[in-house]
PDB file of N, CA and C in Angstrom:
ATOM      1  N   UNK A   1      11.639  -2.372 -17.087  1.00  0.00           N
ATOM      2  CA  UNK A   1      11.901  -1.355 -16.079  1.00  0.00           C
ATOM      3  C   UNK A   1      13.405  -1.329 -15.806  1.00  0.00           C
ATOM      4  N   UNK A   2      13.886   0.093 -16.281  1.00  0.00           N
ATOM      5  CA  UNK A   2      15.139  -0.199 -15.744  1.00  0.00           C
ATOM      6  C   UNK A   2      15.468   0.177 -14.357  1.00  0.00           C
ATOM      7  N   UNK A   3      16.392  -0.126 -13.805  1.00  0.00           N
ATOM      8  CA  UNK A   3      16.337  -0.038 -11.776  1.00  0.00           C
ATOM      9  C   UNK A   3      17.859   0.826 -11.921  1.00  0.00           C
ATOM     10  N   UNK A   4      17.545   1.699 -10.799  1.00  0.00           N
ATOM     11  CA  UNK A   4      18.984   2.990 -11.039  1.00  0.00           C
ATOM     12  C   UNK A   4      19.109   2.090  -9.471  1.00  0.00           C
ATOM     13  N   UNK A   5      20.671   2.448  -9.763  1.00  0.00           N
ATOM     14  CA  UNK A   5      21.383   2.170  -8.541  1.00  0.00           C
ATOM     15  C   UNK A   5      22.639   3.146  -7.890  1.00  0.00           C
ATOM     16  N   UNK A   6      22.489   4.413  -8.509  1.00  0.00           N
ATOM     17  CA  UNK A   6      23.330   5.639  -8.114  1.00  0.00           C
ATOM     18  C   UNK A   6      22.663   7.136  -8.195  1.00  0.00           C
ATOM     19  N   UNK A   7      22.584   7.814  -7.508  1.00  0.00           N
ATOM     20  CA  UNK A   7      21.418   8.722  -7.929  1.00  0.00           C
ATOM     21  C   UNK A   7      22.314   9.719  -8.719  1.00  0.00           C
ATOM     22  N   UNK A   8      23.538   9.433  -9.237  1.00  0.00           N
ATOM     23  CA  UNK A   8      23.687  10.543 -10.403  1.00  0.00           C
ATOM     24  C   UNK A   8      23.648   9.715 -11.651  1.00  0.00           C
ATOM     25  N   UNK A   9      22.548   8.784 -11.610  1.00  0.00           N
ATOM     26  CA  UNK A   9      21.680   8.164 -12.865  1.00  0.00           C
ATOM     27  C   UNK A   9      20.671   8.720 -13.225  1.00  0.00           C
ATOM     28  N   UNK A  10      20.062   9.650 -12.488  1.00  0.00           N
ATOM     29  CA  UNK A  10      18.722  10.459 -12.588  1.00  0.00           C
ATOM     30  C   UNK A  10      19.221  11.835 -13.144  1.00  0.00           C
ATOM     31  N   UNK A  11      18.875  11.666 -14.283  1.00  0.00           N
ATOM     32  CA  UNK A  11      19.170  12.954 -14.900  1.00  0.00           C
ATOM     33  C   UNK A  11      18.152  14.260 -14.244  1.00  0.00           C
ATOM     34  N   UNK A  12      18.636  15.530 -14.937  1.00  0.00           N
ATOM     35  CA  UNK A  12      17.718  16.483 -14.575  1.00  0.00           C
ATOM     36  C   UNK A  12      16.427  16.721 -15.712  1.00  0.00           C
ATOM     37  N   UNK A  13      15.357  17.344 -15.401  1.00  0.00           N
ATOM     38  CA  UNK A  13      14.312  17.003 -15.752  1.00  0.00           C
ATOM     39  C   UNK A  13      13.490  18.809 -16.421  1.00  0.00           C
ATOM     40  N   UNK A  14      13.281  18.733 -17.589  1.00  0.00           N
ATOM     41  CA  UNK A  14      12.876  20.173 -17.989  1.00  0.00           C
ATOM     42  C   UNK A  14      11.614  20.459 -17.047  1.00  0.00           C
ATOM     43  N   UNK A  15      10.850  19.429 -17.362  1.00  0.00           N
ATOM     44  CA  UNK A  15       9.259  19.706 -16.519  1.00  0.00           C
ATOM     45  C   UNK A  15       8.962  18.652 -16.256  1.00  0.00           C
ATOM     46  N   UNK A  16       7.739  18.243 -15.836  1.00  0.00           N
ATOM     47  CA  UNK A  16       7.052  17.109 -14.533  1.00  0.00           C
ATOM     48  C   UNK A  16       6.620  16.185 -15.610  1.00  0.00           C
ATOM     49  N   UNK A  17       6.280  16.442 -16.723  1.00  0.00           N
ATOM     50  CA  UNK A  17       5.615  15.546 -17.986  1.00  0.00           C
ATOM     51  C   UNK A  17       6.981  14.869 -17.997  1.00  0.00           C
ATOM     52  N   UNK A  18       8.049  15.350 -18.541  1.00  0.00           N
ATOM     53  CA  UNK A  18       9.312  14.485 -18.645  1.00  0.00           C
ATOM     54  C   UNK A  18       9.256  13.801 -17.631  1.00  0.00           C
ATOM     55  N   UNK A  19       9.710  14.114 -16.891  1.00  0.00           N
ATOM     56  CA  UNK A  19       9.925  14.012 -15.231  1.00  0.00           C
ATOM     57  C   UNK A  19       9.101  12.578 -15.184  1.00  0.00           C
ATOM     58  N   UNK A  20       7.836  12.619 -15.491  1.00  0.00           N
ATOM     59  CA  UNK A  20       6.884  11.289 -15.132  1.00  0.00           C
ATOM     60  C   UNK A  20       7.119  10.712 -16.124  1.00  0.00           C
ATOM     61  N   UNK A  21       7.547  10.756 -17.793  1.00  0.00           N
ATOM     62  CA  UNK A  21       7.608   9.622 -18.512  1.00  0.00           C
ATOM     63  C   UNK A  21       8.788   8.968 -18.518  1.00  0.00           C
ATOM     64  N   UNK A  22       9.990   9.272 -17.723  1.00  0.00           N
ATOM     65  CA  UNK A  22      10.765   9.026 -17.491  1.00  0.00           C
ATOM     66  C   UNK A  22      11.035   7.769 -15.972  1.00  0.00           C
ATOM     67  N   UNK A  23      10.001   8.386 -15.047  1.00  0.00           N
ATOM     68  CA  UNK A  23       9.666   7.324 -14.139  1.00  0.00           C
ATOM     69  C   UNK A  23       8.985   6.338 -14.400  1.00  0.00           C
ATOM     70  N   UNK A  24       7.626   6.229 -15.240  1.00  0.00           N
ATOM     71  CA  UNK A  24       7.507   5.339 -15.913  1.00  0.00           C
ATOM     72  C   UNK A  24       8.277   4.052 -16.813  1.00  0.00           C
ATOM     73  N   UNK A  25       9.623   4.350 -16.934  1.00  0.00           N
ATOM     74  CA  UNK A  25      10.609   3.335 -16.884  1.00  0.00           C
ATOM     75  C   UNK A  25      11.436   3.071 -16.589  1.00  0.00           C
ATOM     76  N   UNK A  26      11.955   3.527 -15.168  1.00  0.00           N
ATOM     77  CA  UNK A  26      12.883   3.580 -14.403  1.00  0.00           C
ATOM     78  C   UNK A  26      12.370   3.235 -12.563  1.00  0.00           C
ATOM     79  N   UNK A  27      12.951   2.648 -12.167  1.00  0.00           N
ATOM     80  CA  UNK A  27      12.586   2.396 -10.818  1.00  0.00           C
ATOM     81  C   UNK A  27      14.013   2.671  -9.627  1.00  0.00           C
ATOM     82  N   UNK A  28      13.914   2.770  -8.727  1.00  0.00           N
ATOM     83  CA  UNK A  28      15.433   2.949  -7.471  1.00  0.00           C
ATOM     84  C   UNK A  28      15.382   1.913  -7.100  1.00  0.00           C
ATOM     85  N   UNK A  29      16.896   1.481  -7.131  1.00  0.00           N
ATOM     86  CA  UNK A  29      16.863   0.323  -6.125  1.00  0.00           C
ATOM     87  C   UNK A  29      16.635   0.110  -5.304  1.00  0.00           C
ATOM     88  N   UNK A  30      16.163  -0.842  -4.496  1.00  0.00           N
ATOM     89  CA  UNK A  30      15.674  -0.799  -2.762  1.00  0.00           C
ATOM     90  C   UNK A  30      17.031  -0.768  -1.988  1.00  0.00           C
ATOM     91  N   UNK A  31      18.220  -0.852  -2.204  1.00  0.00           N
ATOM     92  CA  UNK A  31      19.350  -0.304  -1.468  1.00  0.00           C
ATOM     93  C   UNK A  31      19.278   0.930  -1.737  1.00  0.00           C
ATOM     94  N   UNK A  32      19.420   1.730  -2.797  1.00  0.00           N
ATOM     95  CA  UNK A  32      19.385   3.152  -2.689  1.00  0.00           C
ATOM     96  C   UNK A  32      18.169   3.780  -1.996  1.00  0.00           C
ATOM     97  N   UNK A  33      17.347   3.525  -2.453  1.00  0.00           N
ATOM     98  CA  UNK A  33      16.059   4.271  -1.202  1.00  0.00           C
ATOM     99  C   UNK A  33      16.547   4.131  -0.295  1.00  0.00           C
ATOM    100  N   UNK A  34      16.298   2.870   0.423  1.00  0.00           N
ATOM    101  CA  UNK A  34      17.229   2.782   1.773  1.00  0.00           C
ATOM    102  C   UNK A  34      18.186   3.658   2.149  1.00  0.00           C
ATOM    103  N   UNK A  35      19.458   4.057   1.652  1.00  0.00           N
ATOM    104  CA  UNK A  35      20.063   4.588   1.944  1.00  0.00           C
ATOM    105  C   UNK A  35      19.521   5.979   1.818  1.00  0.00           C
ATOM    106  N   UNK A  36      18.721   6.436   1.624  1.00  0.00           N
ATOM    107  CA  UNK A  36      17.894   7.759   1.267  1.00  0.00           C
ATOM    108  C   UNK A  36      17.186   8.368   2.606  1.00  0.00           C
ATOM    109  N   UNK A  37      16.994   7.111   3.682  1.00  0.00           N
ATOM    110  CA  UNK A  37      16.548   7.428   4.897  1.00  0.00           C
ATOM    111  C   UNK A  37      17.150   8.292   6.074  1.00  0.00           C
ATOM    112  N   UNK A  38      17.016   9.252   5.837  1.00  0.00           N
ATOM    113  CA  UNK A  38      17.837  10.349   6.983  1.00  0.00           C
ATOM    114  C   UNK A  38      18.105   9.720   8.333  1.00  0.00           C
ATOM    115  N   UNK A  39      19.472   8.791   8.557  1.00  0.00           N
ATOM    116  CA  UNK A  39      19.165   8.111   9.539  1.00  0.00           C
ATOM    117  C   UNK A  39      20.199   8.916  10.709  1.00  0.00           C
ATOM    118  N   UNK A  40      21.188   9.982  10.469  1.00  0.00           N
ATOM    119  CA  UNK A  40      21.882  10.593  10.864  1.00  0.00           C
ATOM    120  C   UNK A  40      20.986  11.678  11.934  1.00  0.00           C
ATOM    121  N   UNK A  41      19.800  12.083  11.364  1.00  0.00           N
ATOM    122  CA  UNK A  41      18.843  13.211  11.669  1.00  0.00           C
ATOM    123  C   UNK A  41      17.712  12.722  12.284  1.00  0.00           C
ATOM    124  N   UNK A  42      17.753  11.532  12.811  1.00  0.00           N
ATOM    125  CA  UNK A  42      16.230  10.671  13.503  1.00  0.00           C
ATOM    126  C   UNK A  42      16.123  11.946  14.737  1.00  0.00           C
ATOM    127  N   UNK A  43      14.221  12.499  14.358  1.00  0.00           N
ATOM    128  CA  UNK A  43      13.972  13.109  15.012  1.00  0.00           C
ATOM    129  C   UNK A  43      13.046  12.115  15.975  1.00  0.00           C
ATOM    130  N   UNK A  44      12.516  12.919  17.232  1.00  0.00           N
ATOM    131  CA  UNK A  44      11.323  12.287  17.901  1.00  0.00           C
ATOM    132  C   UNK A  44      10.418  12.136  17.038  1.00  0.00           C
ATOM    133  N   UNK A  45       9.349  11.239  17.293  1.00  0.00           N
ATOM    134  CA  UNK A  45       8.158  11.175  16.667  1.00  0.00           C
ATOM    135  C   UNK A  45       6.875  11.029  17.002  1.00  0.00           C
ATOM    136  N   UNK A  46       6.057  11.296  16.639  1.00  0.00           N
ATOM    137  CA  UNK A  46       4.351  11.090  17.657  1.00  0.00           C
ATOM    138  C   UNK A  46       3.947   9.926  16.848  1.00  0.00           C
ATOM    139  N   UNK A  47       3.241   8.883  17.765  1.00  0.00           N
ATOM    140  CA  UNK A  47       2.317   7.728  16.809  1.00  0.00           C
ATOM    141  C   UNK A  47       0.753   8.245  17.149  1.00  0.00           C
ATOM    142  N   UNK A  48       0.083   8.357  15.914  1.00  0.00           N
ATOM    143  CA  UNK A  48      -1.174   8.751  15.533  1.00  0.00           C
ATOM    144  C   UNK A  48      -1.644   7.809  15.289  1.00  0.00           C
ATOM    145  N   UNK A  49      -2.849   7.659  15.143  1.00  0.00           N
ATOM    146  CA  UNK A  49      -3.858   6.437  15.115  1.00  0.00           C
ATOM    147  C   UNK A  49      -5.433   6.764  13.860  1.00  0.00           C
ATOM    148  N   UNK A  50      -5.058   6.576  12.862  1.00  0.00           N
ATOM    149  CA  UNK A  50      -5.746   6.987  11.341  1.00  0.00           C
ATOM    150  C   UNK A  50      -6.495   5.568  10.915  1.00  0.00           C
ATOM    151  N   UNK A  51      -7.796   5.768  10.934  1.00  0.00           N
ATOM    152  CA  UNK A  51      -8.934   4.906  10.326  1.00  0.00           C
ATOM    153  C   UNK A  51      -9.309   5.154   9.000  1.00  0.00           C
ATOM    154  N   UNK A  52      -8.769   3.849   8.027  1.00  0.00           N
ATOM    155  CA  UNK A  52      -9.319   3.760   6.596  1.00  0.00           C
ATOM    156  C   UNK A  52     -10.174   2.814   6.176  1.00  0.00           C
ATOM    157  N   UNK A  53     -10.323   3.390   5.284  1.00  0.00           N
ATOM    158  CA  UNK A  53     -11.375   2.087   4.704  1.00  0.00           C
ATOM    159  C   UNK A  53     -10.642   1.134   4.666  1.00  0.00           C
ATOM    160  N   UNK A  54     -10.901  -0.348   4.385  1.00  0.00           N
ATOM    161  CA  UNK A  54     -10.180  -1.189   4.361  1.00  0.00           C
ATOM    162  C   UNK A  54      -9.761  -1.536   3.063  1.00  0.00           C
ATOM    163  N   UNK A  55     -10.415  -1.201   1.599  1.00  0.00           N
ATOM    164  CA  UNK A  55     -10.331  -1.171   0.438  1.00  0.00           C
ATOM    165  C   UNK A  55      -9.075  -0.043  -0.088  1.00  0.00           C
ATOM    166  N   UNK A  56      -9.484   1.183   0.466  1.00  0.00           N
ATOM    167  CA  UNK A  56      -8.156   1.748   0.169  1.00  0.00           C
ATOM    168  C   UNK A  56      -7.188   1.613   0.946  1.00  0.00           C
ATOM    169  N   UNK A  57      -6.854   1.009   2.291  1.00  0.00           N
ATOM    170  CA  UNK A  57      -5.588   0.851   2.642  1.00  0.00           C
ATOM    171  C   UNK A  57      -5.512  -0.748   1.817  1.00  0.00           C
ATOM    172  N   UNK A  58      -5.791  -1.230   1.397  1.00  0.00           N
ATOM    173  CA  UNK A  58      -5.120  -2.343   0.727  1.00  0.00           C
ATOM    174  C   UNK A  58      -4.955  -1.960  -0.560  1.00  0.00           C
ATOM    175  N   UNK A  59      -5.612  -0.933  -1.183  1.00  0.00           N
ATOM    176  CA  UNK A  59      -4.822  -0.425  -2.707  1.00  0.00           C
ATOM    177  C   UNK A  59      -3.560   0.319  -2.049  1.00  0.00           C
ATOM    178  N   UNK A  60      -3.174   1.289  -0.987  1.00  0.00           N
ATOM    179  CA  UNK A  60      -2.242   2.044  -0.485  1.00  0.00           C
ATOM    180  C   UNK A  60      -1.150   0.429  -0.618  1.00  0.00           C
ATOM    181  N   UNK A  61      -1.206  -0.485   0.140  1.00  0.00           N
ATOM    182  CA  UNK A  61      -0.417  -1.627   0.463  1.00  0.00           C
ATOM    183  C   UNK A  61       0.047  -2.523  -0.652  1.00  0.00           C
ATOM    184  N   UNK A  62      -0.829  -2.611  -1.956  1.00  0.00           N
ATOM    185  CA  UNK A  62      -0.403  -2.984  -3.063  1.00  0.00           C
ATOM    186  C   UNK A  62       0.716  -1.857  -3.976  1.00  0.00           C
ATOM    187  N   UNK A  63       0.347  -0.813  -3.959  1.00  0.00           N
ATOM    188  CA  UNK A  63       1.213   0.521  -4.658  1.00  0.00           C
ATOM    189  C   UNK A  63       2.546   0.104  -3.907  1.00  0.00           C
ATOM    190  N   UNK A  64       2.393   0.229  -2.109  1.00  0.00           N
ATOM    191  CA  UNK A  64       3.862   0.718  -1.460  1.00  0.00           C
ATOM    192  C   UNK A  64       4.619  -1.419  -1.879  1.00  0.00           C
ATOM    193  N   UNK A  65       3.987  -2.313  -2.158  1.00  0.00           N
ATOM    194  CA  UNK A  65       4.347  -3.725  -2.305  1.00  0.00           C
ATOM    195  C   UNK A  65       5.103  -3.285  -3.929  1.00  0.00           C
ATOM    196  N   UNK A  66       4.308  -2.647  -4.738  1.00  0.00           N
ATOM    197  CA  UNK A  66       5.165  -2.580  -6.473  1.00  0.00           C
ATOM    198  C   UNK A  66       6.559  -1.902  -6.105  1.00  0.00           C
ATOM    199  N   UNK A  67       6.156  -0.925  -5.028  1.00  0.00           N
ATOM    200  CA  UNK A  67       7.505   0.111  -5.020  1.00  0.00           C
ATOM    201  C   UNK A  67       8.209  -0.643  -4.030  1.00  0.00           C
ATOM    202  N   UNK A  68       8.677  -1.381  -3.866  1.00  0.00           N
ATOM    203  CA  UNK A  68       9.574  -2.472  -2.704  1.00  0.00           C
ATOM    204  C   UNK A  68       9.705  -1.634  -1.192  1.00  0.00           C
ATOM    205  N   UNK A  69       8.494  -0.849  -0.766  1.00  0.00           N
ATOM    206  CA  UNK A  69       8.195  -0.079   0.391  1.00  0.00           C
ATOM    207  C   UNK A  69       7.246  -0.533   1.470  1.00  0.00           C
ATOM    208  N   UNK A  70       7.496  -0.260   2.273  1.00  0.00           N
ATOM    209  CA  UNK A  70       6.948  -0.417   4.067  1.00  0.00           C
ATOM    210  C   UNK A  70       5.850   0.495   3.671  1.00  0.00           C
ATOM    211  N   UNK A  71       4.420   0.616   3.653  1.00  0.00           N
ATOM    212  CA  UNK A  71       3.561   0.990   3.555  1.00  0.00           C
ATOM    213  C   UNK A  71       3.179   2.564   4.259  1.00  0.00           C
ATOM    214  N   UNK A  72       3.522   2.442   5.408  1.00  0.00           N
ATOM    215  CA  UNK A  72       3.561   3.560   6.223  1.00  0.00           C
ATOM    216  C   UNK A  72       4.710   4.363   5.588  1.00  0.00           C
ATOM    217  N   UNK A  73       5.977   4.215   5.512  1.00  0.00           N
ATOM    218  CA  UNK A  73       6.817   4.783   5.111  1.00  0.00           C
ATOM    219  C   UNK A  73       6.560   5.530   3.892  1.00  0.00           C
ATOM    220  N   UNK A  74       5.845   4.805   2.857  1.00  0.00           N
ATOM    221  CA  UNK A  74       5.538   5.340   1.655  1.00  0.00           C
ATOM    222  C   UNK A  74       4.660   6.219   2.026  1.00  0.00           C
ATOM    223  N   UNK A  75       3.657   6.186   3.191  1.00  0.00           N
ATOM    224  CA  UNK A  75       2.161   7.264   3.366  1.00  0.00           C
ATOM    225  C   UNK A  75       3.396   8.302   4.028  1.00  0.00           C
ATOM    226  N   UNK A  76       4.043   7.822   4.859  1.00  0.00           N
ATOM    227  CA  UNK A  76       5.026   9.715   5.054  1.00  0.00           C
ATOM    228  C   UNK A  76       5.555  10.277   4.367  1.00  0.00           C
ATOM    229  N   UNK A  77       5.801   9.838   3.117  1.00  0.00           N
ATOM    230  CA  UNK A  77       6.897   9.985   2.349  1.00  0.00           C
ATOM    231  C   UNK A  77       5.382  10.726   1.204  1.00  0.00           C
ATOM    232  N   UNK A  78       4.331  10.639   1.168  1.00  0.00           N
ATOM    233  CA  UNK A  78       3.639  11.327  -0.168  1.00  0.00           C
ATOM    234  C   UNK A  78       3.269  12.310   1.507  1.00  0.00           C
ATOM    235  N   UNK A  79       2.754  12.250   2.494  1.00  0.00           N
ATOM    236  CA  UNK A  79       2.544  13.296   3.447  1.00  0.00           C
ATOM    237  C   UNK A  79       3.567  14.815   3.733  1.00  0.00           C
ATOM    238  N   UNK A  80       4.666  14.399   3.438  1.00  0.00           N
ATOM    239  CA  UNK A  80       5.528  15.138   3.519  1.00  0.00           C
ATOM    240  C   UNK A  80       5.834  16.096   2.007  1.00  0.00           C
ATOM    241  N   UNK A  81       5.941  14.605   0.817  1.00  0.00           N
ATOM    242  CA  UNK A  81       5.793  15.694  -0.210  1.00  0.00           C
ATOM    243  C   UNK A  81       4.560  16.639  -0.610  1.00  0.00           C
ATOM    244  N   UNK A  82       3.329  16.180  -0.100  1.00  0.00           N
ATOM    245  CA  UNK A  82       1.962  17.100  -0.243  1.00  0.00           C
ATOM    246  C   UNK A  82       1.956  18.547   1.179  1.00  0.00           C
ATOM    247  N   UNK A  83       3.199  18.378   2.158  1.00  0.00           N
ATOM    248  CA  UNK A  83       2.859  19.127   3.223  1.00  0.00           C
ATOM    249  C   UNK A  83       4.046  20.299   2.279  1.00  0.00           C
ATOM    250  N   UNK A  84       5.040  20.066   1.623  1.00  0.00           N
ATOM    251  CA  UNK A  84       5.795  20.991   1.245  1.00  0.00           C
ATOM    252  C   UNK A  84       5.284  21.742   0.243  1.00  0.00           C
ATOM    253  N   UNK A  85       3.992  20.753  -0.798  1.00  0.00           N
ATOM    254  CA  UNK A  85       3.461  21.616  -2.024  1.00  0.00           C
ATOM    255  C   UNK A  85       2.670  22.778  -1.401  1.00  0.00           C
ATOM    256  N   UNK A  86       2.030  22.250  -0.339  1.00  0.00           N
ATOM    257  CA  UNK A  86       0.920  22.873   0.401  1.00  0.00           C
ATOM    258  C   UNK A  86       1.546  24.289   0.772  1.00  0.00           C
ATOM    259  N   UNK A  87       2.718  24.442   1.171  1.00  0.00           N
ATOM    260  CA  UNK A  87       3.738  25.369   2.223  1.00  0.00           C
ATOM    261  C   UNK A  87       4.136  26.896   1.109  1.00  0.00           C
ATOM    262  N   UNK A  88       4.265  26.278   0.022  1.00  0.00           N
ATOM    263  CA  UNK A  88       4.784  26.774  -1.000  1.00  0.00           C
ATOM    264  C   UNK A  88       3.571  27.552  -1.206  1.00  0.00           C
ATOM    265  N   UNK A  89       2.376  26.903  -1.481  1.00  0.00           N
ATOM    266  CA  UNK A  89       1.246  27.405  -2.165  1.00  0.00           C
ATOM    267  C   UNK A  89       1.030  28.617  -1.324  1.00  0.00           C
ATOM    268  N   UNK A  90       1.144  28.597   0.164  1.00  0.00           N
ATOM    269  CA  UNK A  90       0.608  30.037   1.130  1.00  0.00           C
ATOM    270  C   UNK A  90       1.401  31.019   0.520  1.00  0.00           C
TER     271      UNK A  90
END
């Protein structure tokens, strides 16, 4: 796995097939994510209270553990990219 540590290491991408075989061997560093966190723009926030199975939040917790991520962070972070596909689609 190679680990990018500048994001003009990420080339541009013809389509999503590239796009994914390309992530498939490449990972971000956990300083660069980090720094990826809009910390300039901290909006308010609501805390919600979401019941899972206990089987899939511990597959959710193993995925966000491979990706060197805070678990929750990773569930906003696919919430947000599925709320923009969604937005597009209307």
């Amino acid at each position: 796995m190679e680990i990018i540590h500048k994001w003009d290491e990420i080339p541009e991408f013809d389509d999503a097939e590239t796009e994914s075989a390309w992530w498939a061997t490449h990972a971000l560093d956990v300083r660069l994510m980090n720094s990826a966190v809009l910390k300039e723009s901290v909006r308010e926030s609501t805390t919600i209270t979401l019941r899972f199975d206990p089987r899939m939040l511990a597959r959710i917790k193993r995925i966000a553990r491979s990706r060197f991520l805070n678990y929750q962070s990773m569930m906003k972070q696919w919430l947000s990219e599925r709320l923009e596909q969604e937005m597009k689609e209307l």
